[in-house]
N, C-alpha and C. Protein backbone atom coordinates (compact mmCIF):
# COMPACT_ATOMS: atom_id res chain seq x y z
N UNK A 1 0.81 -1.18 0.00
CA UNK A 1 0.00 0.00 0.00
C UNK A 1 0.88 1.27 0.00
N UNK A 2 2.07 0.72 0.84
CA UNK A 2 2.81 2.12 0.97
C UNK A 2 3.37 2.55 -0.09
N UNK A 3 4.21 1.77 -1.02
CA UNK A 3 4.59 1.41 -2.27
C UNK A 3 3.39 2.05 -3.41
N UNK A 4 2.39 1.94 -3.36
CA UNK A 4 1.62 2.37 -3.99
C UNK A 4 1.31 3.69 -3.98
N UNK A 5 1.04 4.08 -2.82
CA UNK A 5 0.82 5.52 -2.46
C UNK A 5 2.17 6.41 -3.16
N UNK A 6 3.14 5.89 -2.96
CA UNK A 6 4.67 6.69 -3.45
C UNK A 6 4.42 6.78 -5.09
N UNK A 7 4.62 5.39 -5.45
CA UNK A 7 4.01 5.65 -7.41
C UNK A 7 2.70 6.60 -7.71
N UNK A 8 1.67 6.42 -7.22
CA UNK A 8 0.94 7.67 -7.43
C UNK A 8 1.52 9.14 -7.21
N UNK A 9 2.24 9.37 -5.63
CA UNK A 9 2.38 10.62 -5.41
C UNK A 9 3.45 11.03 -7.18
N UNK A 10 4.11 9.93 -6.91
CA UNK A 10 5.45 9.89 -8.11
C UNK A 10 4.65 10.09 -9.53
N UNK A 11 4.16 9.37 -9.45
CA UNK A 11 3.25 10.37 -10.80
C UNK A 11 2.57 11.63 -11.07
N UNK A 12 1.69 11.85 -9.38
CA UNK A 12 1.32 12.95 -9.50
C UNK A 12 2.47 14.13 -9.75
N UNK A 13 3.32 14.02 -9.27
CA UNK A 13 4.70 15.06 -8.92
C UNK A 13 5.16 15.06 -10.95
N UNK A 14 5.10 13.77 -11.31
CA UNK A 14 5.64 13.67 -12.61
C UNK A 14 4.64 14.67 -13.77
N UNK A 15 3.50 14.63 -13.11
CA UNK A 15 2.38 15.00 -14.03
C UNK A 15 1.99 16.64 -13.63
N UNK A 16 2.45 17.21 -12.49
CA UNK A 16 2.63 18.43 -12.22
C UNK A 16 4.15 19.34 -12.97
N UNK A 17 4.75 18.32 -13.20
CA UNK A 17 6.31 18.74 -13.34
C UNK A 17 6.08 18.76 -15.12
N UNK A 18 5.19 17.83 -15.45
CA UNK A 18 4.88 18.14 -16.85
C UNK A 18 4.13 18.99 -17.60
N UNK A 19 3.40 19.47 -16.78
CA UNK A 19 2.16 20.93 -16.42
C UNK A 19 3.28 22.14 -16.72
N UNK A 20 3.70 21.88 -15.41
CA UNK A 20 4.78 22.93 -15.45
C UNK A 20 5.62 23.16 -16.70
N UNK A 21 6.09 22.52 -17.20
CA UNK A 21 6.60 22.66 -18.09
C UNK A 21 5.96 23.10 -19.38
N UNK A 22 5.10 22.48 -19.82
CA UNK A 22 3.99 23.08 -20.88
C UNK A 22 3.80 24.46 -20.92
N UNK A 23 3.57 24.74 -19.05
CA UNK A 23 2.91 26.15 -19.13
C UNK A 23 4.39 26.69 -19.39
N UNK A 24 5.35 26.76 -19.47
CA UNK A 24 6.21 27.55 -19.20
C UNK A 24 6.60 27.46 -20.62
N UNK A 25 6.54 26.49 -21.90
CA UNK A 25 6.77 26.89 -23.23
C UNK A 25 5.65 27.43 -23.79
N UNK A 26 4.09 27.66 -23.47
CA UNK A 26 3.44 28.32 -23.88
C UNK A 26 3.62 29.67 -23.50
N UNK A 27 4.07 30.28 -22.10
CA UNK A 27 4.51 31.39 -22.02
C UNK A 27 5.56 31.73 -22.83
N UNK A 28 6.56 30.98 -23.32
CA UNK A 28 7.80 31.13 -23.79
C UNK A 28 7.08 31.07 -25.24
N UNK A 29 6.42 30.99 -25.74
CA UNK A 29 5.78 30.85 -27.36
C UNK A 29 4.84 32.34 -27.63
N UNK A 30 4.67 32.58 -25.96
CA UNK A 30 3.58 33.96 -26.49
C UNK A 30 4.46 34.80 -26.28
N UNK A 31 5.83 34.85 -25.76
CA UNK A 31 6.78 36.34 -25.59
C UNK A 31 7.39 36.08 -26.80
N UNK A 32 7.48 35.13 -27.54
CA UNK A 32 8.43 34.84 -28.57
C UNK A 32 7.44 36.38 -30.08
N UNK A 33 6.10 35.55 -29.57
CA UNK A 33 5.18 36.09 -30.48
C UNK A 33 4.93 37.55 -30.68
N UNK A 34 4.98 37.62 -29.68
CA UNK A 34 4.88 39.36 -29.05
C UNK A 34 6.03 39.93 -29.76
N UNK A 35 7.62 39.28 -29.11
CA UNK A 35 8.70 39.82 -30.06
C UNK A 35 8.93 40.11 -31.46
N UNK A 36 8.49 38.84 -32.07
CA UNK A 36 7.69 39.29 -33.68
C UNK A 36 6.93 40.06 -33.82
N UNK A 37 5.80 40.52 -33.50
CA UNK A 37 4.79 41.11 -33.75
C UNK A 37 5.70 42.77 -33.56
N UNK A 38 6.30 43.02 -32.05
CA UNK A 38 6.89 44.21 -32.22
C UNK A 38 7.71 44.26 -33.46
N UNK A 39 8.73 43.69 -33.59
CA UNK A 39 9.83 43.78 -34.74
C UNK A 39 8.97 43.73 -36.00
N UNK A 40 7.74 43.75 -36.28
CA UNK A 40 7.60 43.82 -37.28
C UNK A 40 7.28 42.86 -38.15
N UNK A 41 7.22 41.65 -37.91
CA UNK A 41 7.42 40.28 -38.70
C UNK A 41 6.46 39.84 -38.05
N UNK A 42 6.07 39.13 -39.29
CA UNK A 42 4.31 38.10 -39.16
C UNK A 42 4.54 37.22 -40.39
N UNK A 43 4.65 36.17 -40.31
CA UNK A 43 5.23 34.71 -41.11
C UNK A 43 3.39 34.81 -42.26
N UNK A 44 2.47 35.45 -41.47
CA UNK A 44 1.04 35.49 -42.46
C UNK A 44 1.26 36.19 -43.64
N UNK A 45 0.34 35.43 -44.60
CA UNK A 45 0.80 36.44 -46.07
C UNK A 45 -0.27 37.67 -45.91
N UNK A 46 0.04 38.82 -46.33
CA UNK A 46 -0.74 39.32 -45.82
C UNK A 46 -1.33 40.80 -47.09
N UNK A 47 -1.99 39.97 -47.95
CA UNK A 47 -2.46 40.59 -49.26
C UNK A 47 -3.35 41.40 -49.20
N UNK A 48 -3.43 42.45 -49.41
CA UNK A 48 -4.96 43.60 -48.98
C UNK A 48 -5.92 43.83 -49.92
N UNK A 49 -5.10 43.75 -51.68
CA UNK A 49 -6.44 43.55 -52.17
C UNK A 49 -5.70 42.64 -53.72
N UNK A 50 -6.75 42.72 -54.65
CA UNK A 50 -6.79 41.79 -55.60
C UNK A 50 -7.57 42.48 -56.69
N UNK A 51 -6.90 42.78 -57.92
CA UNK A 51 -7.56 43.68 -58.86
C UNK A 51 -7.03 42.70 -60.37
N UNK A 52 -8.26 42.28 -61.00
CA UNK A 52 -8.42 42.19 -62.45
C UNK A 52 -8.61 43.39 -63.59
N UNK A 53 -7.64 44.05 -64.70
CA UNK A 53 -7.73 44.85 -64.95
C UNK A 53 -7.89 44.70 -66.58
N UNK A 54 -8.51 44.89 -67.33
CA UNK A 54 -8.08 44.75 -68.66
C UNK A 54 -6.82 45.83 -69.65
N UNK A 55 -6.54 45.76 -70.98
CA UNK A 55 -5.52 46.93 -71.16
C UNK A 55 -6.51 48.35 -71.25
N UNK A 56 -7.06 48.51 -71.10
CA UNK A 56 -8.12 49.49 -71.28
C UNK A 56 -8.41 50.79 -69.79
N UNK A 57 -8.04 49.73 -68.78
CA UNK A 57 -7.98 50.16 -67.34
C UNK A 57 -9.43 50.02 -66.96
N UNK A 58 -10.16 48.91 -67.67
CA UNK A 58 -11.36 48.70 -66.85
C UNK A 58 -11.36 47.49 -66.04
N UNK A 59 -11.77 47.81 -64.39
CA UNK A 59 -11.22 47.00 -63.69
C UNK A 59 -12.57 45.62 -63.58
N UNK A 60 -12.18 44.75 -64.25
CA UNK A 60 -12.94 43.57 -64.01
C UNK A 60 -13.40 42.63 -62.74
N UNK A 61 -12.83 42.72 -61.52
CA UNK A 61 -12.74 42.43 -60.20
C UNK A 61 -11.53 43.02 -59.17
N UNK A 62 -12.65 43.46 -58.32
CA UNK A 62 -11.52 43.99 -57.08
C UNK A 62 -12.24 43.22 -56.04
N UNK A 63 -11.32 42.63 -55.09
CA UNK A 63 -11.36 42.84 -53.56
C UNK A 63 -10.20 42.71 -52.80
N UNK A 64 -10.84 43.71 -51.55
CA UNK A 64 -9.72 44.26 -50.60
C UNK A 64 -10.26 43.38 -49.43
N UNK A 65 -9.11 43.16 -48.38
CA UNK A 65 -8.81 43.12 -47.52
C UNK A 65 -8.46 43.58 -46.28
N UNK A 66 -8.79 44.79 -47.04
CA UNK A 66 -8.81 45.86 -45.65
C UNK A 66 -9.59 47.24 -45.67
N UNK A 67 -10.17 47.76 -45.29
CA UNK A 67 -11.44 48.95 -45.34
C UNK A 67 -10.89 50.00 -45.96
N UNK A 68 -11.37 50.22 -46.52
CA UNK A 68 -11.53 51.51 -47.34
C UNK A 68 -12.29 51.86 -47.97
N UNK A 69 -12.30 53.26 -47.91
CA UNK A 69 -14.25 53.79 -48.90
C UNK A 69 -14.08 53.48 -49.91
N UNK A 70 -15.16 54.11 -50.52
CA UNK A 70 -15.56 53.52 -51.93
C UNK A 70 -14.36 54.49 -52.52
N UNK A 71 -14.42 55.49 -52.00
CA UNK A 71 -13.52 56.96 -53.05
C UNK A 71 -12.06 56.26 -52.56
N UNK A 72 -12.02 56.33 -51.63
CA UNK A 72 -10.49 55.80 -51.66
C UNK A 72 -10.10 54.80 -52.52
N UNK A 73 -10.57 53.26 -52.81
CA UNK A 73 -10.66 52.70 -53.42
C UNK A 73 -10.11 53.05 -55.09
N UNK A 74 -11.52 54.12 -55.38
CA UNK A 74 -11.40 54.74 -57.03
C UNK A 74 -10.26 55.33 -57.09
N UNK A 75 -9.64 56.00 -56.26
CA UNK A 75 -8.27 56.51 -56.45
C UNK A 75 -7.19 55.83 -56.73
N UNK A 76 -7.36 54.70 -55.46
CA UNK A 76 -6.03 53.73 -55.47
C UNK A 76 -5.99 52.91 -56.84
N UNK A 77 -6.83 52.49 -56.88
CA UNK A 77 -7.10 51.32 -58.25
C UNK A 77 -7.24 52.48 -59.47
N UNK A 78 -7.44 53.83 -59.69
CA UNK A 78 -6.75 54.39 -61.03
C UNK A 78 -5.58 54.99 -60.56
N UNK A 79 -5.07 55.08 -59.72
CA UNK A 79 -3.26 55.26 -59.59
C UNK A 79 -2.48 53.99 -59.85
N UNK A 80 -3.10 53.24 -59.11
CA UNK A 80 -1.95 51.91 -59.47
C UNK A 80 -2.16 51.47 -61.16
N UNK A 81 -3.55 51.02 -61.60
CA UNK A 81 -3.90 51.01 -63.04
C UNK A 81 -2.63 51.84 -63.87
N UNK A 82 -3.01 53.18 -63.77
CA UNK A 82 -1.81 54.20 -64.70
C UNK A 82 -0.81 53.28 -64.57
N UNK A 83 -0.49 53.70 -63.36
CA UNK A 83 1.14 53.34 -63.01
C UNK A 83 1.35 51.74 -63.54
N UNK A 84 0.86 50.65 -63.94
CA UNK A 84 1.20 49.61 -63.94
C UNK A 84 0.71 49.28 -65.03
N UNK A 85 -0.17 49.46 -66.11
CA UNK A 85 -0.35 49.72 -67.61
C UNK A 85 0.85 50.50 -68.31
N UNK A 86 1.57 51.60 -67.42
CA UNK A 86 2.58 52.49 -67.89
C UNK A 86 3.48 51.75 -68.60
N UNK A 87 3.59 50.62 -67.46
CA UNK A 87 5.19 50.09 -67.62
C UNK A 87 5.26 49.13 -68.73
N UNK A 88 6.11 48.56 -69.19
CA UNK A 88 6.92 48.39 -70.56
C UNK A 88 7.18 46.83 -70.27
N UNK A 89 7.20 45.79 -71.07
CA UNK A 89 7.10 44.25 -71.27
C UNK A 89 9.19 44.25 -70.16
N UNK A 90 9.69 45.43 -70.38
CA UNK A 90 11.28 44.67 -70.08
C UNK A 90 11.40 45.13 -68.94
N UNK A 91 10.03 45.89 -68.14
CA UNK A 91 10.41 46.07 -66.38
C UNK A 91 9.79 45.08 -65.91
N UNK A 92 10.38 45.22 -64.46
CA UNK A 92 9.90 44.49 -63.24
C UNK A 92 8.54 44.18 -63.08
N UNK A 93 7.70 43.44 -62.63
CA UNK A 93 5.94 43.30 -62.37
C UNK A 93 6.00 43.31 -60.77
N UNK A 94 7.02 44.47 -60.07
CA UNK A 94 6.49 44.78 -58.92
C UNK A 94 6.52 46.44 -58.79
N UNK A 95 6.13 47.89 -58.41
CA UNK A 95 5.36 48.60 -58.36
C UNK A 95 5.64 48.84 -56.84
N UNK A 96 6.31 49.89 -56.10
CA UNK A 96 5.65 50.52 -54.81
C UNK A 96 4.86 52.03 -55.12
N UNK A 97 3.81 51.21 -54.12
CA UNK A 97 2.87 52.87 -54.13
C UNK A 97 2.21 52.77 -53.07
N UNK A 98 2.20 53.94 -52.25
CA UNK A 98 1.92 54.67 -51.14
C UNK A 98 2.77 53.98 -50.09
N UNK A 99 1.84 52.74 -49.49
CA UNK A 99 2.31 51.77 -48.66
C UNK A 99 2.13 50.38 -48.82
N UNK A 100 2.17 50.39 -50.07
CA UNK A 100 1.62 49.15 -50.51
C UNK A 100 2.62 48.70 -51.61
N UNK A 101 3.11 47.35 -51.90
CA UNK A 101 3.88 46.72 -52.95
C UNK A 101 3.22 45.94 -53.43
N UNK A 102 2.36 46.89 -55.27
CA UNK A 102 1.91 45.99 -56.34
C UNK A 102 2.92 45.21 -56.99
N UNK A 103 2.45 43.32 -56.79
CA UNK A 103 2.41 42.85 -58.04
C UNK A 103 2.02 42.55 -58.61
N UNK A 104 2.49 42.13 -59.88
CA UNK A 104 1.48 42.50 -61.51
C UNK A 104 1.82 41.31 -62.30
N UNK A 105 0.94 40.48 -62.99
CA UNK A 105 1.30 39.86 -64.22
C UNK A 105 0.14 39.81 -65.34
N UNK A 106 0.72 39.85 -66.47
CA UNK A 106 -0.11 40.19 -67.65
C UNK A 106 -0.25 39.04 -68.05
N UNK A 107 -1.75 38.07 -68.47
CA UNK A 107 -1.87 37.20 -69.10
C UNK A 107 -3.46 37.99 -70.51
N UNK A 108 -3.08 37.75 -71.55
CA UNK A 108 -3.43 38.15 -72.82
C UNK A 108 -3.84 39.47 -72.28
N UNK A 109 -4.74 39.51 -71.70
CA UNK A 109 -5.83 41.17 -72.29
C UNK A 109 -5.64 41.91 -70.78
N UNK A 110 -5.77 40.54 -69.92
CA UNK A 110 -5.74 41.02 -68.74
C UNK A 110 -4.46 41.17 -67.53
N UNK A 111 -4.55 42.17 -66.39
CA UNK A 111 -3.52 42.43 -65.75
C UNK A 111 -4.14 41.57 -64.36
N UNK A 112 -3.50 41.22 -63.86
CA UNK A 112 -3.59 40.76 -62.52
C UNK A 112 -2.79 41.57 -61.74
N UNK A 113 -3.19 42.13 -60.75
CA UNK A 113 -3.03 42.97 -59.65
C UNK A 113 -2.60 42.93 -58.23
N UNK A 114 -1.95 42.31 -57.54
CA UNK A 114 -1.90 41.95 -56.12
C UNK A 114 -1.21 42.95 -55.33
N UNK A 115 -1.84 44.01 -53.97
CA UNK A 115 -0.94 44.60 -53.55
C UNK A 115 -0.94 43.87 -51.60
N UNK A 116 0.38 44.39 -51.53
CA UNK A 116 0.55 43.74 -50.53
C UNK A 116 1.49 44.49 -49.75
N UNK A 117 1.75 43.91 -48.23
CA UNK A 117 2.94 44.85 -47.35
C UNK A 117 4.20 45.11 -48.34
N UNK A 118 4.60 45.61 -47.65
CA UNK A 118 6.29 46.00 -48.58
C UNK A 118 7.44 45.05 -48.14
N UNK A 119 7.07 44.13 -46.69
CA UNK A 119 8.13 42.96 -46.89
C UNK A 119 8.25 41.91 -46.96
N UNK A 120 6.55 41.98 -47.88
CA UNK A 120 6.01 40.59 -48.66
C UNK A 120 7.34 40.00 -49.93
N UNK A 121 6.99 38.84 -50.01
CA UNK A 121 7.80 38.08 -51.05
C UNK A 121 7.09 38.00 -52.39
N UNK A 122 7.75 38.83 -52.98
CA UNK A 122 7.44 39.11 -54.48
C UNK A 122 6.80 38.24 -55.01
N UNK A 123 8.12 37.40 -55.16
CA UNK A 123 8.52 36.10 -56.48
C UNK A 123 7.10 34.82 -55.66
N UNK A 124 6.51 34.96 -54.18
CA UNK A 124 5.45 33.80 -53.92
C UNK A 124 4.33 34.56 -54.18
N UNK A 125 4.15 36.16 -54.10
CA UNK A 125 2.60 36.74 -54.85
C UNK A 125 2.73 36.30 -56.67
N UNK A 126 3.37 36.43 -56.79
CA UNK A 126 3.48 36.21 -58.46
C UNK A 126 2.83 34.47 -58.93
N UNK A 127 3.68 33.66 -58.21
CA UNK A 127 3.17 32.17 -57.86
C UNK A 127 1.96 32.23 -57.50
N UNK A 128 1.01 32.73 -56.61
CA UNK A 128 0.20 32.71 -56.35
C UNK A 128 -0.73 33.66 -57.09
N UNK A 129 -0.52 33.96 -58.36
CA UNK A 129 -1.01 34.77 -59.47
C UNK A 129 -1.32 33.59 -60.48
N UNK A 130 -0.15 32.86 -60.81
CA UNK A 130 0.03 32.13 -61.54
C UNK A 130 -0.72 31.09 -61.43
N UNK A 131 -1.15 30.70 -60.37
CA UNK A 131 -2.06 29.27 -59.61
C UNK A 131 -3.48 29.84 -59.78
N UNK A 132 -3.64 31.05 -59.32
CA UNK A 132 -5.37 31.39 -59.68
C UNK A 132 -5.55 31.55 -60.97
N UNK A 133 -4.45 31.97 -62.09
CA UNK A 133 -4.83 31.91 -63.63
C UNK A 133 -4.86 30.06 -63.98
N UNK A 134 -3.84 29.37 -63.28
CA UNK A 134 -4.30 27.91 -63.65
C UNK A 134 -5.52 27.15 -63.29
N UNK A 135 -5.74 27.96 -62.33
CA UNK A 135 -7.14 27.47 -61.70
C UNK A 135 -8.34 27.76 -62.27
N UNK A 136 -8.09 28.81 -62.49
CA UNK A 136 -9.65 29.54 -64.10
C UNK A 136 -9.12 28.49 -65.10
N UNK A 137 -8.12 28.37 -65.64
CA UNK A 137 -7.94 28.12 -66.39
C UNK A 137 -8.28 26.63 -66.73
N UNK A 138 -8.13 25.96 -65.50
CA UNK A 138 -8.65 24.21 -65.58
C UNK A 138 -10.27 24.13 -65.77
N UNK A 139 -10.71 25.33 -64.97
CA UNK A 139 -12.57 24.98 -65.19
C UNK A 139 -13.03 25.75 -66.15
N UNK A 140 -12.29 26.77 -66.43
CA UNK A 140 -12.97 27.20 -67.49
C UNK A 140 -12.96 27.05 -69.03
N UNK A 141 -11.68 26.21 -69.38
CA UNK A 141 -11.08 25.91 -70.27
C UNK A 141 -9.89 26.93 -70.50
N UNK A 142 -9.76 27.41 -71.47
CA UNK A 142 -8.77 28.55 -71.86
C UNK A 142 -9.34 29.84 -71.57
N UNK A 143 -9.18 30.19 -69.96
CA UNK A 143 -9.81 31.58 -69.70
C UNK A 143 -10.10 32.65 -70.13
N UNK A 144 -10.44 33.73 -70.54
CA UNK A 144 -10.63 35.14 -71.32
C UNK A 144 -11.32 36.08 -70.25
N UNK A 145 -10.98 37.01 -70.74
CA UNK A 145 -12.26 38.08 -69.79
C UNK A 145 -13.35 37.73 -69.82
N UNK A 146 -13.85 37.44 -70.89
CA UNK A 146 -15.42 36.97 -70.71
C UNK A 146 -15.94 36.25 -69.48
N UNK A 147 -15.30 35.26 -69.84
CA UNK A 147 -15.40 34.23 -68.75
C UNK A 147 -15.46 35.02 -67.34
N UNK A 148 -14.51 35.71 -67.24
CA UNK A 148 -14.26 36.17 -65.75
C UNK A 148 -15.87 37.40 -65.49
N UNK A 149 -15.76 37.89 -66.44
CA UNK A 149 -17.58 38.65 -66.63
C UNK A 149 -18.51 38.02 -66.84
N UNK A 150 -18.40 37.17 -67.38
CA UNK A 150 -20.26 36.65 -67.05
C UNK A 150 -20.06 35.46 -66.18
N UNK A 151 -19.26 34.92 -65.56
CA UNK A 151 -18.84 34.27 -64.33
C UNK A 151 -18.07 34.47 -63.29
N UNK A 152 -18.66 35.98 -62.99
CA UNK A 152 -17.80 36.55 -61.88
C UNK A 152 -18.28 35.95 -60.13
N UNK A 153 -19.46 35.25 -60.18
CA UNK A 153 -19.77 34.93 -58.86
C UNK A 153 -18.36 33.96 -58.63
N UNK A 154 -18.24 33.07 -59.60
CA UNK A 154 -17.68 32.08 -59.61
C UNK A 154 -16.43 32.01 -59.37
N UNK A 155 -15.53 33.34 -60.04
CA UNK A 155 -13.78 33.87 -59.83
C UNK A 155 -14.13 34.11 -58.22
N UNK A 156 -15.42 34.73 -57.92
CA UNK A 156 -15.29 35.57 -56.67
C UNK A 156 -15.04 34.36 -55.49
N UNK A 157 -15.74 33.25 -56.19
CA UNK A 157 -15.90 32.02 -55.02
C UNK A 157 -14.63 31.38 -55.36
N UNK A 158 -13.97 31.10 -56.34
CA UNK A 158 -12.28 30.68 -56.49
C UNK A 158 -11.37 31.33 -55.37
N UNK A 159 -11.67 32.32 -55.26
CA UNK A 159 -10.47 33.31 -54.71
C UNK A 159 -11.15 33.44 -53.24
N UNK A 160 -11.81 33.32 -52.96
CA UNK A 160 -12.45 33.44 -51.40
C UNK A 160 -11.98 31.73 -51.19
N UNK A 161 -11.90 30.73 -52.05
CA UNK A 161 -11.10 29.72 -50.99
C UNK A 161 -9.92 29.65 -51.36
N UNK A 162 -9.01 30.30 -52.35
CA UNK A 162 -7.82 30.55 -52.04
C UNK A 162 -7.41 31.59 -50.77
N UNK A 163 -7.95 32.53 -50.45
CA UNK A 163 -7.80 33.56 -49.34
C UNK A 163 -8.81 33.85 -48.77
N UNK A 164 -7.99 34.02 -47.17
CA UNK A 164 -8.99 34.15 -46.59
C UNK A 164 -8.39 35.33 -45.42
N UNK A 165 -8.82 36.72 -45.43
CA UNK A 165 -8.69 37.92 -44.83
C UNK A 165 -7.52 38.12 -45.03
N UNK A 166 -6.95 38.05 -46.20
CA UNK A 166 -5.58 38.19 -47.08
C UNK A 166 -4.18 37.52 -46.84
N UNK A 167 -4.67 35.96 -46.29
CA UNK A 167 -3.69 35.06 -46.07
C UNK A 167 -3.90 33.85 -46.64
N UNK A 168 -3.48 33.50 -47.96
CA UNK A 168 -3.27 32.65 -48.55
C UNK A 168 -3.58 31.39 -47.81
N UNK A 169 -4.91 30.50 -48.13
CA UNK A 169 -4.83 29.54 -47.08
C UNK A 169 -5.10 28.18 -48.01
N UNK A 170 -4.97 27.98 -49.35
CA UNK A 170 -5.36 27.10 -49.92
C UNK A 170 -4.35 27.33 -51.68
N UNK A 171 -3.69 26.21 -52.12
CA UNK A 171 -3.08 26.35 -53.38
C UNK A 171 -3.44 25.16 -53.70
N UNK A 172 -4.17 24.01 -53.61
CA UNK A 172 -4.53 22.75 -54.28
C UNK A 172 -5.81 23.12 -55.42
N UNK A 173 -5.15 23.10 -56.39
CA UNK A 173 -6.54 23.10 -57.52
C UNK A 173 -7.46 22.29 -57.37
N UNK A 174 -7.51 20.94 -57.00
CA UNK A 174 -8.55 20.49 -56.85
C UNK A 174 -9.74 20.50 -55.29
N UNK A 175 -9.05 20.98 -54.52
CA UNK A 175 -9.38 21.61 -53.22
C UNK A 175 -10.41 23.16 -53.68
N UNK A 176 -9.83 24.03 -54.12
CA UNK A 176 -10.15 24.94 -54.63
C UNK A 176 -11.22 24.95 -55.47
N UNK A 177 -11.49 24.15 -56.26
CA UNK A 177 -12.82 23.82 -57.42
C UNK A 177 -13.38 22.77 -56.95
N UNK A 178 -13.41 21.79 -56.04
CA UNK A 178 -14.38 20.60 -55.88
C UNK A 178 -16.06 21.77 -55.15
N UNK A 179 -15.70 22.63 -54.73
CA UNK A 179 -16.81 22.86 -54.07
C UNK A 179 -17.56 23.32 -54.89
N UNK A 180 -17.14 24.14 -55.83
CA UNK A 180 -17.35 24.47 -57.32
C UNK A 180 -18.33 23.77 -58.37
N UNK A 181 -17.38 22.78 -58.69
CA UNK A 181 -17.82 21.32 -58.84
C UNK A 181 -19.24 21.04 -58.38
N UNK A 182 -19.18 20.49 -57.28
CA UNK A 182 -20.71 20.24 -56.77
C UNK A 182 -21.78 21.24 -56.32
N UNK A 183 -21.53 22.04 -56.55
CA UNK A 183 -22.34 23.28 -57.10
C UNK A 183 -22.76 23.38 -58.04
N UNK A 184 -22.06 22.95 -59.29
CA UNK A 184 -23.03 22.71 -60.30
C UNK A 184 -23.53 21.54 -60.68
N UNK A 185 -23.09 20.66 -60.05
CA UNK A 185 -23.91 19.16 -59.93
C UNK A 185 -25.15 19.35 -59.47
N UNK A 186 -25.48 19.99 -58.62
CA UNK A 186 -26.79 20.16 -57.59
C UNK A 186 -27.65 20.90 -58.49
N UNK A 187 -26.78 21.94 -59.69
CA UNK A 187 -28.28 22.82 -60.11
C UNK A 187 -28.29 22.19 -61.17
């Protein structure tokens, strides 16, 4: 009995000592966090908005990620438009403006638009440009503007499960369109 009582206490002691410890790397995980967050760094992608543009500067889909009026909006999206129609096939497809770092890629008619923090990674918004044009591109066949206009619910529902409050949370094409998919099975 006595023997027994000791292995319990001995566990209990083992199972407090393991408590302890937990709590003390979850404290040690939230000062870590905090330290990032001051310095500036957040491992989240963190995209604010998303603009389809044709060469014309008519913007075929926007959404943002972060509030702004309607007028603010019309400003930003014909400043960046100019500015990123301006540029020439042998520059860069990244763009700073205001506080924001557009990137850009041109597929036929249309511009794709992504702006984002300024110490976002270029070269993975561009990738992740490239994956939502493959992704129209698998259901819709060989995408066009059209497509993206008279099936805009549909881009809108692509890109709401690729992102979600401007953090990239999904790149599987078939993840991305199955819901799609049985959506139009049902009607």
């Amino acid at each position: 009995m006595a023997k027994e009582r000791r292995s319990v206490e001995s566990l209990s002691d083992l199972w407090r000592a393991g408590a302890e410890q937990a709590h003390r790397e979850v404290e040690d995980d939230g000062v870590e966090q905090q330290r990032s967050k001051q310095a500036g760094r957040d491992d989240e992608m963190t995209i604010r908005f998303v603009l389809f543009v044709n060469k014309q500067g008519q913007t075929r889909l926007a959404q943002y990620y972060e509030h702004l009026s309607l007028d603010e909006r019309r400003a930003l999206e014909g400043e960046i438009v100019r500015k990123c129609l301006a540029r020439t096939d042998q520059q860069c497809s990244f763009v700073e403006h205001r506080n924001y770092k557009v990137v850009y890629r041109r597929y036929a008619s249309l511009f794709f638009l992504v702006g984002v923090d300024n110490d976002e990674n270029e070269l993975a918004i561009l990738e992740f440009i490239h994956l939502f044009v493959e992704t129209m591109d698998r259901h819709f066949g060989n995408v066009c503007e059209l497509d993206i206009m008279f099936h805009l619910e549909k881009v809108h529902f692509m890109l709401e499960e690729m992102v979600m409050n401007g953090c990239i949370v999904e790149t599987s094409k078939q993840n991305i369109l199955a819901p799609i998919q049985l959506m139009e099975k049902t009607s």
